[in-house]
C-alpha atoms as a PDB file:
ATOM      1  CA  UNK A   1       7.626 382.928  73.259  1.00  0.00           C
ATOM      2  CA  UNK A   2      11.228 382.059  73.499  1.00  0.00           C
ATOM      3  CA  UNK A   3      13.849 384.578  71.946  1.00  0.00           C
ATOM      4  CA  UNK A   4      16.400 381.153  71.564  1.00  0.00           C
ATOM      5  CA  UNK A   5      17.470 380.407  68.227  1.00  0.00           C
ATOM      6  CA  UNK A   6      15.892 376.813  67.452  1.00  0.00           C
ATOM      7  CA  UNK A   7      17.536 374.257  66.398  1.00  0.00           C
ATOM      8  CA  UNK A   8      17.389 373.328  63.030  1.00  0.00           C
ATOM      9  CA  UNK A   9      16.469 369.585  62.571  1.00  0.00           C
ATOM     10  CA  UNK A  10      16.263 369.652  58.702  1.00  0.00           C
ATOM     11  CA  UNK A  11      19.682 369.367  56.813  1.00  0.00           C
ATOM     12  CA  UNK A  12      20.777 372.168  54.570  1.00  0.00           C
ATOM     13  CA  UNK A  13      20.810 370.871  50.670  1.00  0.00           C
ATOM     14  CA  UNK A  14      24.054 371.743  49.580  1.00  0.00           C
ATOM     15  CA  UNK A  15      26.310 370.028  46.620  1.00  0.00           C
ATOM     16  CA  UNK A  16      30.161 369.220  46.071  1.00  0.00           C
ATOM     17  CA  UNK A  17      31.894 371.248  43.272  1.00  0.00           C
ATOM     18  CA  UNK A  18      35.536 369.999  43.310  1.00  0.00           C
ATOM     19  CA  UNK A  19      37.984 372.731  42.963  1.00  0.00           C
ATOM     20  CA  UNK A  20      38.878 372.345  39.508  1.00  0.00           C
ATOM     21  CA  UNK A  21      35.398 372.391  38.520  1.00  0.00           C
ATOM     22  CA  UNK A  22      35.226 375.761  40.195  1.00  0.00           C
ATOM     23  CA  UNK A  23      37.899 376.955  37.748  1.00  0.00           C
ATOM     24  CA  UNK A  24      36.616 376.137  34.778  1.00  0.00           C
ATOM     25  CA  UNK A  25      33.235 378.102  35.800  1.00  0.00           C
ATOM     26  CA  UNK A  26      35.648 381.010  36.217  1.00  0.00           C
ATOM     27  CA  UNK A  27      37.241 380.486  32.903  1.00  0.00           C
ATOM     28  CA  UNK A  28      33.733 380.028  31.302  1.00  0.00           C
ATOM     29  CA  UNK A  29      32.658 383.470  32.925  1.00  0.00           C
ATOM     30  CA  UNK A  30      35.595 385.081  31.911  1.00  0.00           C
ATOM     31  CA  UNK A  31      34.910 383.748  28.051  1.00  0.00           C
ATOM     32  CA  UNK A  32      31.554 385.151  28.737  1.00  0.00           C
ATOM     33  CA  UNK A  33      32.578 388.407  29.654  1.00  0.00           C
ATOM     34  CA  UNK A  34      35.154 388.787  26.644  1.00  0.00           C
ATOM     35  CA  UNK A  35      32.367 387.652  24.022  1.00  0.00           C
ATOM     36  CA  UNK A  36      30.124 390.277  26.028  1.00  0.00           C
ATOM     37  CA  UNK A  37      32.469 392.745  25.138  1.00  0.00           C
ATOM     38  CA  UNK A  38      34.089 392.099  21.592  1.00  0.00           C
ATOM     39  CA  UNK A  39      29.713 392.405  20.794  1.00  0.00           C
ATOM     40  CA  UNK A  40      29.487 395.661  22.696  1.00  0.00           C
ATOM     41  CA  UNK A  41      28.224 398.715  20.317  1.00  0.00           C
ATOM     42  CA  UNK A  42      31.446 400.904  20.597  1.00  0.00           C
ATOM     43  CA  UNK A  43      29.724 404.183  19.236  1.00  0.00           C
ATOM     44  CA  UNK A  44      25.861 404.868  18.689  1.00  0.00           C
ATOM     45  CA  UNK A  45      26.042 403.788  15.006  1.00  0.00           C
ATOM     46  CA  UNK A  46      27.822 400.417  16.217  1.00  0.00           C
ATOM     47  CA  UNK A  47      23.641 400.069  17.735  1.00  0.00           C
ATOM     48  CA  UNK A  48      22.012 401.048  14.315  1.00  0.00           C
ATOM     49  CA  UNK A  49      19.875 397.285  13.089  1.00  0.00           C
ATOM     50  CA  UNK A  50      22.211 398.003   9.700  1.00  0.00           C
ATOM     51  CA  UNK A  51      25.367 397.914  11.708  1.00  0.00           C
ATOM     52  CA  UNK A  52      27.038 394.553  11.344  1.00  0.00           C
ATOM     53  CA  UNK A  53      29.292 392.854  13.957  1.00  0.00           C
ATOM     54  CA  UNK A  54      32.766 392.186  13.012  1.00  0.00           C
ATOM     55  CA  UNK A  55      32.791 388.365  14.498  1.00  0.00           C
ATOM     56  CA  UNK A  56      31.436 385.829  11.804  1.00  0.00           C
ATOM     57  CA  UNK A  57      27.990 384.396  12.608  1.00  0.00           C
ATOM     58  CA  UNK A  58      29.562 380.686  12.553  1.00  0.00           C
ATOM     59  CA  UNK A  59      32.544 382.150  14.778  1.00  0.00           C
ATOM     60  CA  UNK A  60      30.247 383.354  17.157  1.00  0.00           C
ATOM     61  CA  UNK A  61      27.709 380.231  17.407  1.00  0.00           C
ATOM     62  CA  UNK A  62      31.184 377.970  17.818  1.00  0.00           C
ATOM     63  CA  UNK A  63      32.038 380.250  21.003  1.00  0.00           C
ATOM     64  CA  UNK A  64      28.450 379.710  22.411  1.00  0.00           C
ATOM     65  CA  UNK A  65      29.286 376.263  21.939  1.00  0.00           C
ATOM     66  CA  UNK A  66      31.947 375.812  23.294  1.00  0.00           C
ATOM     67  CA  UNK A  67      30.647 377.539  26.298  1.00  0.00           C
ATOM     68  CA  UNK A  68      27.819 375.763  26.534  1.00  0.00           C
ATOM     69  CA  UNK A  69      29.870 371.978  26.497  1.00  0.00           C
ATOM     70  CA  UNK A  70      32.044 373.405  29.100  1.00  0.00           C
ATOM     71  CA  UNK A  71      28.842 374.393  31.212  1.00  0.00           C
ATOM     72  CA  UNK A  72      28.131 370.943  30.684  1.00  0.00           C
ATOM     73  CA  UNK A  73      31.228 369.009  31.724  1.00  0.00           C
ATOM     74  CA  UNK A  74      31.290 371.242  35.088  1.00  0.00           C
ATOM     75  CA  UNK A  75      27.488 370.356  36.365  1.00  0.00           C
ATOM     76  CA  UNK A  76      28.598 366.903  35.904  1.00  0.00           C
ATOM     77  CA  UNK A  77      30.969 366.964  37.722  1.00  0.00           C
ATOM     78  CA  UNK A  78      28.920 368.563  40.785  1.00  0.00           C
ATOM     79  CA  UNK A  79      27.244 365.828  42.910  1.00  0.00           C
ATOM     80  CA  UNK A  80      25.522 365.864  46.575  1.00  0.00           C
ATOM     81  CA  UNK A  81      27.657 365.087  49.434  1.00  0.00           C
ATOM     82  CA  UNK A  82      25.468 362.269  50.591  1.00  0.00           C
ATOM     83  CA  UNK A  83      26.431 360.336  46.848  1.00  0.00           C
ATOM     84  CA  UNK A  84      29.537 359.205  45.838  1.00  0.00           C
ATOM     85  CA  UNK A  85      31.575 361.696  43.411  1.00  0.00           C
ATOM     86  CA  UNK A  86      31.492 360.936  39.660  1.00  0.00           C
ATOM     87  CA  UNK A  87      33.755 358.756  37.759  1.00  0.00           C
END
């Protein structure tokens, strides 16, 4: 048994994120982590089921959103190398 590396004959599957693309994933993490904490229990009675968050239910769901159409435009935006990149 040889202790040569083979050679690998199948391709590795990887995609093309252009750089702005890559950006806006960092932006969307960011929003992510600020929404992660402004919801954070800041004291043990902040974790009680009668506490109530301080961000409005419809505030909150337009955040997610937003998030979420953001999410969206990115992975269009991501295409294989072997197709041509979208339009």
């Amino acid at each position: 048994m040889s202790k040569e590396p083979r050679s690998l004959t199948v391709r590795a599957r990887e995609y093309r994120l252009p750089e702005e693309v890559h950006l806006e994933l960092q932006q969307t993490r960011d929003r992510l982590r600020l929404l992660a904490c402004l919801t954070a229990p800041r004291s043990p009675q902040d974790d009680l089921p009668i506490a109530e968050l301080s961000l409005a239910p419809a505030a909150l769901a337009q955040c997610f959103q937003e998030l979420a159409d953001r999410l969206d435009s990115s992975l269009r935006e991501v295409y294989w190398p072997d197709s041509p990149p979208p339009n």
